[in-house]
C-alpha atoms as a PDB file:
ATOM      1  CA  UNK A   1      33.983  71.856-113.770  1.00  0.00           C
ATOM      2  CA  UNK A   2      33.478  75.500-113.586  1.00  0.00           C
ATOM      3  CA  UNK A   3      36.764  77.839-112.863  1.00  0.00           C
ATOM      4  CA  UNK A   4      36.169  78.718-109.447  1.00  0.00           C
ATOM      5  CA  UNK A   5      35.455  75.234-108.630  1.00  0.00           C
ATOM      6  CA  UNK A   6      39.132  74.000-110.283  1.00  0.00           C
ATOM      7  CA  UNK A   7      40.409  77.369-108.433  1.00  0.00           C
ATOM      8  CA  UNK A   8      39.332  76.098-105.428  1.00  0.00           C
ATOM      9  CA  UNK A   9      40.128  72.797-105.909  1.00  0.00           C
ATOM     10  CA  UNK A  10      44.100  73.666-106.678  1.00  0.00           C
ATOM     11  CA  UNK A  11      44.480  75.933-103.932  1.00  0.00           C
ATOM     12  CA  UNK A  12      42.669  73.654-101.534  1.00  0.00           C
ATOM     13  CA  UNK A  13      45.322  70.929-103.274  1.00  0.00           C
ATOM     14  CA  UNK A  14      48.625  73.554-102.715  1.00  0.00           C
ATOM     15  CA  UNK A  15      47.398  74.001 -99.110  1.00  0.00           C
ATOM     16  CA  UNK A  16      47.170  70.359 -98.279  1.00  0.00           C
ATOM     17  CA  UNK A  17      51.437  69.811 -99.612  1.00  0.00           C
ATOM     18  CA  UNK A  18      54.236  69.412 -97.256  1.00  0.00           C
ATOM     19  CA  UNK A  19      56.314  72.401 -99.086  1.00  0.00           C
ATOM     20  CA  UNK A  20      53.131  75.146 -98.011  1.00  0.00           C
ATOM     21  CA  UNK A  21      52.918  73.941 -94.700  1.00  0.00           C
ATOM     22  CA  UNK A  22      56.263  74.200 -94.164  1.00  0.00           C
ATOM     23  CA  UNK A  23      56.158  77.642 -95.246  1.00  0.00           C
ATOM     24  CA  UNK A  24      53.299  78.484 -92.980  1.00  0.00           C
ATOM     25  CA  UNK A  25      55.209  76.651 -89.931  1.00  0.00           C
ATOM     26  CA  UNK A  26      58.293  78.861 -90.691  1.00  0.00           C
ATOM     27  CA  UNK A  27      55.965  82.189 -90.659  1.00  0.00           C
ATOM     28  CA  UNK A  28      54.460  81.073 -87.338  1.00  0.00           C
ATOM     29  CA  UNK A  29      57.764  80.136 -85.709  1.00  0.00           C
ATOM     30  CA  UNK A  30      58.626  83.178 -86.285  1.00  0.00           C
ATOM     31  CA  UNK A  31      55.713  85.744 -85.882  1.00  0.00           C
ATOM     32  CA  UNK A  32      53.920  84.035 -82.637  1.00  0.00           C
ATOM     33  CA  UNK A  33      57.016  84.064 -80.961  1.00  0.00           C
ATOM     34  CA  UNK A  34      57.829  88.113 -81.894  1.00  0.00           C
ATOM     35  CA  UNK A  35      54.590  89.081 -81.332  1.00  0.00           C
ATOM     36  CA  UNK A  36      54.223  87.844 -78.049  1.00  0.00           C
ATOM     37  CA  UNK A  37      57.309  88.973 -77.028  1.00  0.00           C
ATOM     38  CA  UNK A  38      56.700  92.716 -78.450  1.00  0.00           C
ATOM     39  CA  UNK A  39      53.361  92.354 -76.764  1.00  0.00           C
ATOM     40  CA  UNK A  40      55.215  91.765 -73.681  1.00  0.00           C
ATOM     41  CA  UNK A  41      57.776  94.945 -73.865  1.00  0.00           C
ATOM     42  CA  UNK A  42      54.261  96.906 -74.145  1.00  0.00           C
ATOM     43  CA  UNK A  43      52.267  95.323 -71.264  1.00  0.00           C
ATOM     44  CA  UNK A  44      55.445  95.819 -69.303  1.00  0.00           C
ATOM     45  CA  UNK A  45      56.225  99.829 -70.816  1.00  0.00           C
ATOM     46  CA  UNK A  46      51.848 100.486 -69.629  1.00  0.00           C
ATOM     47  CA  UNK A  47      52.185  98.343 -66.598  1.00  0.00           C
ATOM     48  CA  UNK A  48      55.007 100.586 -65.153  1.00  0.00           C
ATOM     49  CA  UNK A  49      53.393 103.440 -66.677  1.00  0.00           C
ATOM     50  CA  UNK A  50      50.678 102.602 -64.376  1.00  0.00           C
ATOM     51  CA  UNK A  51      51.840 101.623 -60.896  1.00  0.00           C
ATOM     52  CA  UNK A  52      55.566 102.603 -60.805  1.00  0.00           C
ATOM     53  CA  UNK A  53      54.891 105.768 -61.647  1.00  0.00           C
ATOM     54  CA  UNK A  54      58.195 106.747 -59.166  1.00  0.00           C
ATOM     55  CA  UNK A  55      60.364 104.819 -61.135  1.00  0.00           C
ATOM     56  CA  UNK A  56      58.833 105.909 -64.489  1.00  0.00           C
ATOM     57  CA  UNK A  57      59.373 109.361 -63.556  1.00  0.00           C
ATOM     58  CA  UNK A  58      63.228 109.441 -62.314  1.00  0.00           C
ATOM     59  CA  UNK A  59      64.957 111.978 -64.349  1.00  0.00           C
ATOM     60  CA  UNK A  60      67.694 110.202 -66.028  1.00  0.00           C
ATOM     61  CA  UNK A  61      69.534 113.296 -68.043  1.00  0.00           C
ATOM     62  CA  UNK A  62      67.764 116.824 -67.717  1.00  0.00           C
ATOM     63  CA  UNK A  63      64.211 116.598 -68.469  1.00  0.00           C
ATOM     64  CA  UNK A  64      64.193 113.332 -70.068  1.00  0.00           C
ATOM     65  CA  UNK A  65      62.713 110.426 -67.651  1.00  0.00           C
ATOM     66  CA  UNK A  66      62.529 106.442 -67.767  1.00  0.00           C
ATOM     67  CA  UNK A  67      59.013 106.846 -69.220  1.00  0.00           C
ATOM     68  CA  UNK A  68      60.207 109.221 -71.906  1.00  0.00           C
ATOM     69  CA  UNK A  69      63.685 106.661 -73.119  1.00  0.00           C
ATOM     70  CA  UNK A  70      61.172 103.301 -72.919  1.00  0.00           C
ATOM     71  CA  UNK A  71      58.342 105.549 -74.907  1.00  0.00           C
ATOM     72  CA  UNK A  72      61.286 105.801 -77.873  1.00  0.00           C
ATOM     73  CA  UNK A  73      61.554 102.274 -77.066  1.00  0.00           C
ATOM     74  CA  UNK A  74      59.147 101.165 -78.164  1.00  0.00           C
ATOM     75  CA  UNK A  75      59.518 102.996 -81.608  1.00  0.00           C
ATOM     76  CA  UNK A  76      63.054 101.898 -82.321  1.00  0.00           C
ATOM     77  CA  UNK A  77      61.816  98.030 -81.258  1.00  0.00           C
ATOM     78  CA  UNK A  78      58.488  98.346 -83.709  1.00  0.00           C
ATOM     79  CA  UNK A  79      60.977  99.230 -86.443  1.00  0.00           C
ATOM     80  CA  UNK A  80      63.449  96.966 -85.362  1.00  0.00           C
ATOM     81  CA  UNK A  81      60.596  94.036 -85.826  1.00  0.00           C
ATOM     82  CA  UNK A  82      59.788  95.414 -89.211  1.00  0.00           C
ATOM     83  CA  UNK A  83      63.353  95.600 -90.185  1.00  0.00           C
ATOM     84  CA  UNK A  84      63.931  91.785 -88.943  1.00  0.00           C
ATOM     85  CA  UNK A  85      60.560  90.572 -90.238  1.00  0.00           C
ATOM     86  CA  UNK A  86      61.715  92.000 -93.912  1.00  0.00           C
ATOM     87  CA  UNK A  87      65.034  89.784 -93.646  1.00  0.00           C
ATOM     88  CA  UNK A  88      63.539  87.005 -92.496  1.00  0.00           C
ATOM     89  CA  UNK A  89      60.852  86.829 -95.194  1.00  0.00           C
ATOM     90  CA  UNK A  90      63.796  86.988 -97.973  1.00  0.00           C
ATOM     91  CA  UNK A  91      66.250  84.754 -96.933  1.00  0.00           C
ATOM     92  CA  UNK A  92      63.462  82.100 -95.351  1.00  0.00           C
ATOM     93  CA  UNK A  93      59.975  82.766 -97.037  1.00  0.00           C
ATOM     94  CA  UNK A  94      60.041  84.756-100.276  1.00  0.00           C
ATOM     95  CA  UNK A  95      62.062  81.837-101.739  1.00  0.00           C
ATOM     96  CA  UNK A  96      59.540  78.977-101.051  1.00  0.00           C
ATOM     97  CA  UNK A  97      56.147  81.236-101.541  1.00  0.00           C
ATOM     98  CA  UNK A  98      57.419  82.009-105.156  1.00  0.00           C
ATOM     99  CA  UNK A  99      58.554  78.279-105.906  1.00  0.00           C
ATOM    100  CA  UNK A 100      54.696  77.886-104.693  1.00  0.00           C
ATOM    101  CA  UNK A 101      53.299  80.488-106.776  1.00  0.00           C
ATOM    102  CA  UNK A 102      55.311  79.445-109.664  1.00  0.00           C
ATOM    103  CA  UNK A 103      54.003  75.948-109.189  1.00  0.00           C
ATOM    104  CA  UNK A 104      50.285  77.641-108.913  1.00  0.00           C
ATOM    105  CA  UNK A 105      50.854  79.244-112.320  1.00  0.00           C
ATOM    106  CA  UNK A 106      51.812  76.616-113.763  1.00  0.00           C
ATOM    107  CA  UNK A 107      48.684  74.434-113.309  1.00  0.00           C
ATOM    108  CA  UNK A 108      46.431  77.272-114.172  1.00  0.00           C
ATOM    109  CA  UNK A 109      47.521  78.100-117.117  1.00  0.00           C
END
């Protein structure tokens, strides 16, 4: 058996355990969910954008308008995402993906 056939073979093997699919059902849980909600907030932010433009407009504090504060928005809630992605992956992913990797190693060495 050549070495990208036993490569292949293991990592077809380490996708096919309970422990990696676990791992990939955590990341989903948790990305499908954010992303569609974050996808949401910007439909919504373009939608109003679009065809409330009254509402958009109203001045809220001298020259800054509703368009203007959910603009920021949607700054502030892209970091926010990145920020809560990052913890997360450390306290719920990082710890299984290297018990996986280690376990990887192992059998290739």
């Amino acid at each position: 058996m050549t070495t990208r056939q036993h490569d292949s073979s293991l990592y077809e093997e380490i996708q096919a355990t309970e422990r990696f699919q676990e791992l990939r059902r955590r990341f989903r849980n948790w990305a499908f969910p954010m992303t569609a909600a974050f996808l949401a907030w910007y439909l919504l932010y373009v939608v109003l954008s679009g065809w409330a433009r009254d509402f958009m407009g109203m001045k809220l504090f001298g020259n800054i308008n509703v368009a203007l504060v959910f603009g920021l928005l949607q700054f502030v809630s892209t970091f926010w995402i990145a920020w809560a992605y990052s913890r997360f992956a450390e306290r719920k992913l990082d710890p299984m993906a290297d018990e996986i990797r280690h376990e990887v190693e192992g059998k290739t060495e």
